[in-house]
N, C-alpha and C. Protein backbone atom coordinates (compact mmCIF):
# COMPACT_ATOMS: atom_id res chain seq x y z
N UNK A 1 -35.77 -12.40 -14.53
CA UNK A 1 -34.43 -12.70 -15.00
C UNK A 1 -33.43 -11.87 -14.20
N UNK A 2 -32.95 -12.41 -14.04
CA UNK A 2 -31.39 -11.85 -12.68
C UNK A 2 -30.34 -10.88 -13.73
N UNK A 3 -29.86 -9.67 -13.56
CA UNK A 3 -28.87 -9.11 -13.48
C UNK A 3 -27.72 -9.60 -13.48
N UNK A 4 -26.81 -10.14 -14.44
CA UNK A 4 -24.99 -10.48 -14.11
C UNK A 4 -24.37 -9.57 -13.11
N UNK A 5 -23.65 -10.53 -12.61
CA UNK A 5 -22.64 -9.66 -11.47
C UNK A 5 -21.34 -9.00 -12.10
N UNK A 6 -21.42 -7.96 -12.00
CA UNK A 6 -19.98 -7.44 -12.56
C UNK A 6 -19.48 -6.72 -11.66
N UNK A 7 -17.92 -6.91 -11.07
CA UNK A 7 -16.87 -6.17 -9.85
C UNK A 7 -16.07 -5.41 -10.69
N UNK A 8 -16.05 -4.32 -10.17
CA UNK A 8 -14.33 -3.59 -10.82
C UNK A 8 -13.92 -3.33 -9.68
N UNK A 9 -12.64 -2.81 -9.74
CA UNK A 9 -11.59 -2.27 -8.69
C UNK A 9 -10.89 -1.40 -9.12
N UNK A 10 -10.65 -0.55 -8.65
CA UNK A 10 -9.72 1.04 -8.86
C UNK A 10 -9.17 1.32 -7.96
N UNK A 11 -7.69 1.18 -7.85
CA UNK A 11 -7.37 1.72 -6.74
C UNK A 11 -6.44 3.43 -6.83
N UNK A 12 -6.60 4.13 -5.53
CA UNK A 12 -6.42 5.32 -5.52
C UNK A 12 -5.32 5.22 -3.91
N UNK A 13 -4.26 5.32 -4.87
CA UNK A 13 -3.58 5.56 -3.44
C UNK A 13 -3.61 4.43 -2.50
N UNK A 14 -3.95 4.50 -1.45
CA UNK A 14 -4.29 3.26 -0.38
C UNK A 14 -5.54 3.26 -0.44
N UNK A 15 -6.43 3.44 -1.21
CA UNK A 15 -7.63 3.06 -0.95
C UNK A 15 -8.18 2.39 -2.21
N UNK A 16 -8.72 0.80 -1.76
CA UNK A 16 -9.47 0.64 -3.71
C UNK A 16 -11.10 0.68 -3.37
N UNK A 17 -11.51 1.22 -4.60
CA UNK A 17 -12.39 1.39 -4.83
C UNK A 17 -13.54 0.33 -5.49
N UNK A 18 -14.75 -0.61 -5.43
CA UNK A 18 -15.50 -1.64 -5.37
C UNK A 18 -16.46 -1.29 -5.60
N UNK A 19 -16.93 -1.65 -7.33
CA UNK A 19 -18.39 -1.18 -7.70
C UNK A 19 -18.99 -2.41 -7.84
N UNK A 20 -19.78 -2.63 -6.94
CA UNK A 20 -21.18 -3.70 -7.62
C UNK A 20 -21.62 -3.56 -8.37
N UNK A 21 -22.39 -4.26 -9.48
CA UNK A 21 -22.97 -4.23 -10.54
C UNK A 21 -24.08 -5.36 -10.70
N UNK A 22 -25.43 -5.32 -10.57
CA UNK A 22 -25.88 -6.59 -10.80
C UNK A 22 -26.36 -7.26 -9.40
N UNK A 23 -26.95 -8.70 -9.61
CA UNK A 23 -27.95 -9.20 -8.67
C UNK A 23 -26.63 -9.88 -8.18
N UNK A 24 -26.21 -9.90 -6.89
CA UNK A 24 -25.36 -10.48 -5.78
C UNK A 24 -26.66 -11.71 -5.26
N UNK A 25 -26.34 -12.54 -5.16
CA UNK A 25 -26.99 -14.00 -4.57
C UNK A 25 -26.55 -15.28 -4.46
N UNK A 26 -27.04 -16.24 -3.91
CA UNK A 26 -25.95 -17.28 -3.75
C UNK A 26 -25.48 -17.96 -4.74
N UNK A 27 -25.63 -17.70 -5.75
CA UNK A 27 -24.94 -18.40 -7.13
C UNK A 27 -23.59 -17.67 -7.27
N UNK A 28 -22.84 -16.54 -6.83
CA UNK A 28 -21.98 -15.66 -7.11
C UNK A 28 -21.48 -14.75 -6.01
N UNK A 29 -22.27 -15.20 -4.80
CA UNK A 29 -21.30 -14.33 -3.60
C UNK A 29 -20.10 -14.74 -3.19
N UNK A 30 -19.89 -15.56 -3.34
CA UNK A 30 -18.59 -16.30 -3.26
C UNK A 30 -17.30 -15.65 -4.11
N UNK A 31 -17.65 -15.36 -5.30
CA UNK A 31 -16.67 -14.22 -6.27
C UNK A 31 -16.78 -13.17 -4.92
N UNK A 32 -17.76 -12.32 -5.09
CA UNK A 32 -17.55 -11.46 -4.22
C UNK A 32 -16.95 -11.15 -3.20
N UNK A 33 -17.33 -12.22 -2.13
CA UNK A 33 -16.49 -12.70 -0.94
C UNK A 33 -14.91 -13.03 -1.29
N UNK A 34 -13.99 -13.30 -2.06
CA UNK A 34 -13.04 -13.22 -3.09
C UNK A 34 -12.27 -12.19 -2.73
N UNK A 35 -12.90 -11.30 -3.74
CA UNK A 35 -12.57 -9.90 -4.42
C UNK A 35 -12.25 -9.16 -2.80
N UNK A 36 -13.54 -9.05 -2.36
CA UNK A 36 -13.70 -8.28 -0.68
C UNK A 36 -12.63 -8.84 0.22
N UNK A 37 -12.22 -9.90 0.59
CA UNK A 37 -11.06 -10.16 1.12
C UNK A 37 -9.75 -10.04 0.70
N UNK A 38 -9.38 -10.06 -0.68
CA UNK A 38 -8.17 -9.78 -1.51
C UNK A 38 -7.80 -8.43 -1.06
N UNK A 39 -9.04 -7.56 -1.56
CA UNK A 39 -8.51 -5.96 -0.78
C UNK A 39 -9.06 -5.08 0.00
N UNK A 40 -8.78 -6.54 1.25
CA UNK A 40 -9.18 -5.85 2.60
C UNK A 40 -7.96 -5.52 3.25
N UNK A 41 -6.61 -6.89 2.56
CA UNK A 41 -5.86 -6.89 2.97
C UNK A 41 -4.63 -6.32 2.01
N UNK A 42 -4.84 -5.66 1.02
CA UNK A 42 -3.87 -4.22 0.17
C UNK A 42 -4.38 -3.29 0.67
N UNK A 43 -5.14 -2.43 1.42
CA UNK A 43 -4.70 -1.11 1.25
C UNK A 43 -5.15 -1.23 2.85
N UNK A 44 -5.58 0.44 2.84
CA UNK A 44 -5.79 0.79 4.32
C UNK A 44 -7.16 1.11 4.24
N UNK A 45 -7.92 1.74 3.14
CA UNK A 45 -9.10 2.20 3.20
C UNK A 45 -9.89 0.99 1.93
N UNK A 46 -10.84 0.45 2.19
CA UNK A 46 -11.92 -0.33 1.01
C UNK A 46 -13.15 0.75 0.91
N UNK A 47 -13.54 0.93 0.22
CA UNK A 47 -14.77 1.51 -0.80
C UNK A 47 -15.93 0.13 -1.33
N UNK A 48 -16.56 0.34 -1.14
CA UNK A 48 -17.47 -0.91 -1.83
C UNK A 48 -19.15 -0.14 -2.32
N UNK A 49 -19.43 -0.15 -3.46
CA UNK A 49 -20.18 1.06 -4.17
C UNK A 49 -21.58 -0.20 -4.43
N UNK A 50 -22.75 0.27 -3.99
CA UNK A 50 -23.67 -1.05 -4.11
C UNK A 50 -24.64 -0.13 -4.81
N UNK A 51 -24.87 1.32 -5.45
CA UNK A 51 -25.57 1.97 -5.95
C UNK A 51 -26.10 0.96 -7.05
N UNK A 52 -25.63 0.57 -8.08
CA UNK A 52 -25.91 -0.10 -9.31
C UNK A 52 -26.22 -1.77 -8.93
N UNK A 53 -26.17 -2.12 -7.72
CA UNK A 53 -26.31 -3.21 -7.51
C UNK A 53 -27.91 -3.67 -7.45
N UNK A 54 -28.45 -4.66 -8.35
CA UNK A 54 -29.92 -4.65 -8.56
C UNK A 54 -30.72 -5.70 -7.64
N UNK A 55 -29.80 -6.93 -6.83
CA UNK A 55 -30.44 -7.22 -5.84
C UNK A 55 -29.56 -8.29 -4.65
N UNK A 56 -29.31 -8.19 -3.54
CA UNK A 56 -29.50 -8.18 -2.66
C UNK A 56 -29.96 -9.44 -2.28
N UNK A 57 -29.32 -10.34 -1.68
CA UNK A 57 -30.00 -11.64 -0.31
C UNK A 57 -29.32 -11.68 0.55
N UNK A 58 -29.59 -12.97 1.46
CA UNK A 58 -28.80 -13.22 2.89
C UNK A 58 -27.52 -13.73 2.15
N UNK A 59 -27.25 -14.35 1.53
CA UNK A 59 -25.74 -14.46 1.50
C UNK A 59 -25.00 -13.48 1.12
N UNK A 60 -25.25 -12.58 0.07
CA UNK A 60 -23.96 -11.41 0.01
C UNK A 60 -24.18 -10.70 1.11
N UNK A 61 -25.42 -10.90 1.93
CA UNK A 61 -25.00 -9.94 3.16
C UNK A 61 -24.52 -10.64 4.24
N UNK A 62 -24.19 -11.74 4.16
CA UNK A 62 -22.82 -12.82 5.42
C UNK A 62 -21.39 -12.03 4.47
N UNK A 63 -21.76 -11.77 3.29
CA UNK A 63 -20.12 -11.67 2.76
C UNK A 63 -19.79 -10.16 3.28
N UNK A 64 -20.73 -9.09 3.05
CA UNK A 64 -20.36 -8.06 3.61
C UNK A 64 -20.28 -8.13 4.79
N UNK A 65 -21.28 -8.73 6.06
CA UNK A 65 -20.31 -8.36 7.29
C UNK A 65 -18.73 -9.13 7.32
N UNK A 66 -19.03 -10.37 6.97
CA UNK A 66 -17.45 -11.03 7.20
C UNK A 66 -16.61 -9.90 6.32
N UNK A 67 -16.82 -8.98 5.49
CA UNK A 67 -15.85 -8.13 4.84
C UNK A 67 -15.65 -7.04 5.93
N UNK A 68 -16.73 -6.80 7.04
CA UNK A 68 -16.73 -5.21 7.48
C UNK A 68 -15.84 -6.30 9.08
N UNK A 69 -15.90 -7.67 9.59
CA UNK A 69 -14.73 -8.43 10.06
C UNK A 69 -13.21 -8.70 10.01
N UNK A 70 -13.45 -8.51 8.45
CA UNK A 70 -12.05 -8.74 8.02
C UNK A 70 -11.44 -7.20 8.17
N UNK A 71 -11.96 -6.53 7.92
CA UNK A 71 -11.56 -5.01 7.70
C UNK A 71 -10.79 -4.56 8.96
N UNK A 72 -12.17 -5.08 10.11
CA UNK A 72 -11.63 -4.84 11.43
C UNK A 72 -10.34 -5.14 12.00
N UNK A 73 -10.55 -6.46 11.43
CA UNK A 73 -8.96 -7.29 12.14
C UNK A 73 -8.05 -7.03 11.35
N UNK A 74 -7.95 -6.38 9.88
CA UNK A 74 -6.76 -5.42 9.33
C UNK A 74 -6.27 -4.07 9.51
N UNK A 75 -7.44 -3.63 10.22
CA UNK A 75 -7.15 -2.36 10.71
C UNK A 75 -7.46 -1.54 9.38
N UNK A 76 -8.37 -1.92 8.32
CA UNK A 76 -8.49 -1.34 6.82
C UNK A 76 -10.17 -0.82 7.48
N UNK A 77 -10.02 0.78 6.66
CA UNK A 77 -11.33 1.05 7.02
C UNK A 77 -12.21 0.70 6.14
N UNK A 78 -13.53 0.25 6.16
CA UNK A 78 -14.57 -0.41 5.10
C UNK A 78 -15.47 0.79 5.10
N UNK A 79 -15.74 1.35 3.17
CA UNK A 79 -16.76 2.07 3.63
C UNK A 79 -17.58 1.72 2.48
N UNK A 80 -19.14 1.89 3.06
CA UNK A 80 -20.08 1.33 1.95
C UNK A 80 -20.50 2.60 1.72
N UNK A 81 -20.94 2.77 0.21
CA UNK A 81 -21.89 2.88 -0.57
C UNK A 81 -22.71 2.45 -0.98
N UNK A 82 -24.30 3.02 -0.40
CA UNK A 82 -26.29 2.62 -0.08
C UNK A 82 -26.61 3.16 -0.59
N UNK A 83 -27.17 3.71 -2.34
CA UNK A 83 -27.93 4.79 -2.50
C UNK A 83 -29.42 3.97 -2.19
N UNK A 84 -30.17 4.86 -2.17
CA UNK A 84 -31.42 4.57 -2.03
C UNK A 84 -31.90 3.71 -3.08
N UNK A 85 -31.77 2.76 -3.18
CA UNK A 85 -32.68 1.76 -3.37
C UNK A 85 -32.66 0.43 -2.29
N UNK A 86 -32.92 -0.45 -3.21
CA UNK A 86 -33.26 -1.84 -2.89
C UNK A 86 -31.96 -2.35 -1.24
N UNK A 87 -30.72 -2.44 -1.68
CA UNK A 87 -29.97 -3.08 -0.78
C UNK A 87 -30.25 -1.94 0.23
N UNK A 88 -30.71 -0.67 0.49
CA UNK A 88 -30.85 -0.15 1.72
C UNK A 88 -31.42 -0.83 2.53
N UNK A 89 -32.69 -1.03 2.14
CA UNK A 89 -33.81 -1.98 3.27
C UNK A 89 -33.06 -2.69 4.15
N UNK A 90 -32.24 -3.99 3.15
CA UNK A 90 -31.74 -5.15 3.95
C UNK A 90 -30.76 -4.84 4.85
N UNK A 91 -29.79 -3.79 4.49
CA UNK A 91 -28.79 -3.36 5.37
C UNK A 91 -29.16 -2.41 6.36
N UNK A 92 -30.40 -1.54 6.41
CA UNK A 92 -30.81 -1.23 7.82
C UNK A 92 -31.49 -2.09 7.96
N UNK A 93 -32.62 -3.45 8.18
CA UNK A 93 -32.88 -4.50 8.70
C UNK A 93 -31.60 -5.38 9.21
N UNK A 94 -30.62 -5.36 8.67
CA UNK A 94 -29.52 -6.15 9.31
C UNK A 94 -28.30 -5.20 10.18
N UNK A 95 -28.64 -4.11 10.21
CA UNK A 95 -28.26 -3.15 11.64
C UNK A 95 -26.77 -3.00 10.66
N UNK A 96 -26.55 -3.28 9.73
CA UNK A 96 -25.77 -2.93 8.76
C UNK A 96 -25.44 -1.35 8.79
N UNK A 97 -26.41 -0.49 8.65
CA UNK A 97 -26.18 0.92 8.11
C UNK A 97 -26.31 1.41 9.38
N UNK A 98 -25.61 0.38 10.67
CA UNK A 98 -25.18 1.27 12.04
C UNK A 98 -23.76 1.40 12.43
N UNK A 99 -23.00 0.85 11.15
CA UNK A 99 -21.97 0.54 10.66
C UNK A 99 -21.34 2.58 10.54
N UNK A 100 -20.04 3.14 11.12
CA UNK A 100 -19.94 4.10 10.85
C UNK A 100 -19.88 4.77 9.45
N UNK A 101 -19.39 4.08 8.95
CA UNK A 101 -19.01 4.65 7.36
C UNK A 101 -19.92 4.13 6.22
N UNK A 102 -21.26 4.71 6.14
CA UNK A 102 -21.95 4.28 5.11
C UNK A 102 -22.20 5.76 4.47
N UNK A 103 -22.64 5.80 3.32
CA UNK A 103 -22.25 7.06 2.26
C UNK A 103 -23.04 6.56 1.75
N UNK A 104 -24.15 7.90 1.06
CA UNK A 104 -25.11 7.49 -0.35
C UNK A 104 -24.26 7.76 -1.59
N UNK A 105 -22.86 8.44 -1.78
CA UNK A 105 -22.51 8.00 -2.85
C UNK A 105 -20.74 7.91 -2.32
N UNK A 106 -19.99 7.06 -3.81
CA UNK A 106 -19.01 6.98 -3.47
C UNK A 106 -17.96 7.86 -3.30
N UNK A 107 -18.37 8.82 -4.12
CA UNK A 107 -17.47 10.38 -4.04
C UNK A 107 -17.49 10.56 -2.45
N UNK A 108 -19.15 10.24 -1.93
CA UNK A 108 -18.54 11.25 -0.30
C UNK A 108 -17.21 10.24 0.22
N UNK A 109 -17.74 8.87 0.67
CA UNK A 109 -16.85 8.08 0.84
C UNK A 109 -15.21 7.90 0.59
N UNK A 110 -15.25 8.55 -1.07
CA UNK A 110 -13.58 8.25 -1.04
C UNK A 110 -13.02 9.97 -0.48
N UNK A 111 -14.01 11.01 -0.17
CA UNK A 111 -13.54 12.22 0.23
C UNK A 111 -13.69 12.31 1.68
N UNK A 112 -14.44 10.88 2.64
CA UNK A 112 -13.49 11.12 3.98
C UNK A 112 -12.56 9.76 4.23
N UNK A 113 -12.91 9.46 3.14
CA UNK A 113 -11.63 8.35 3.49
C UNK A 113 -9.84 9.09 3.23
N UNK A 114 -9.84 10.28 2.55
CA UNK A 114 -8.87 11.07 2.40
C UNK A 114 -8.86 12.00 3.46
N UNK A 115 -9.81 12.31 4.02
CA UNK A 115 -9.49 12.93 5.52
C UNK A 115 -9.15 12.18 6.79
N UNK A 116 -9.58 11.12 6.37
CA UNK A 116 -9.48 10.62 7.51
C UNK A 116 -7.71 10.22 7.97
């Protein structure tokens, strides 16, 4: 039985913050893909937190690169949050976590996204 998807958003300043929650797959990446483009293009820094996220396919991972795309061409920095579980695998198999800004939690993330 699949996990519901649940998104929040917090934003801090110029940066919002993006907690996954739940099994991301093709029934619901499309919300996702949504949400990830809405605020790629408000702030300067995105956060996207996949710790609690319970699983992982090829389509939310077309939505995250087209998010770490969109980011590019806004000039918004994208930073993920991988804790060790499950979505790690797929995102170092998809050369994903060669991506500069990946963080095992979101605290590090939103503390160099403030240095930066």
């Amino acid at each position: 039985m699949s996990t519901p998807l649940t998104v929040t958003c917090k934003h801090l300043q110029q940066r919002a913050v993006i907690r996954v929650v739940g099994d991301v797959d093709v029934t619901n990446a499309i919300f996702l893909d949504k949400v990830l483009a809405q605020e790629t293009d408000a702030g300067a820094c995105l956060i996207v937190g996949f710790g609690a996220m319970s699983f992982l396919d090829s389509s939310s991972l077309s939505v995250l690169l087209r998010a770490r795309q969109d980011a590019a061409q806004h000039g918004t920095m994208l930073c993920l949050e991988a804790q060790l579980n499950r979505s790690l695998n797929l995102l170092a198999v998809s050369g994903t976590l060669l991506h500069p800004h990946v963080y095992l939690t979101v605290h590090d993330a939103i503390e160099d996204a403030a240095a930066a």
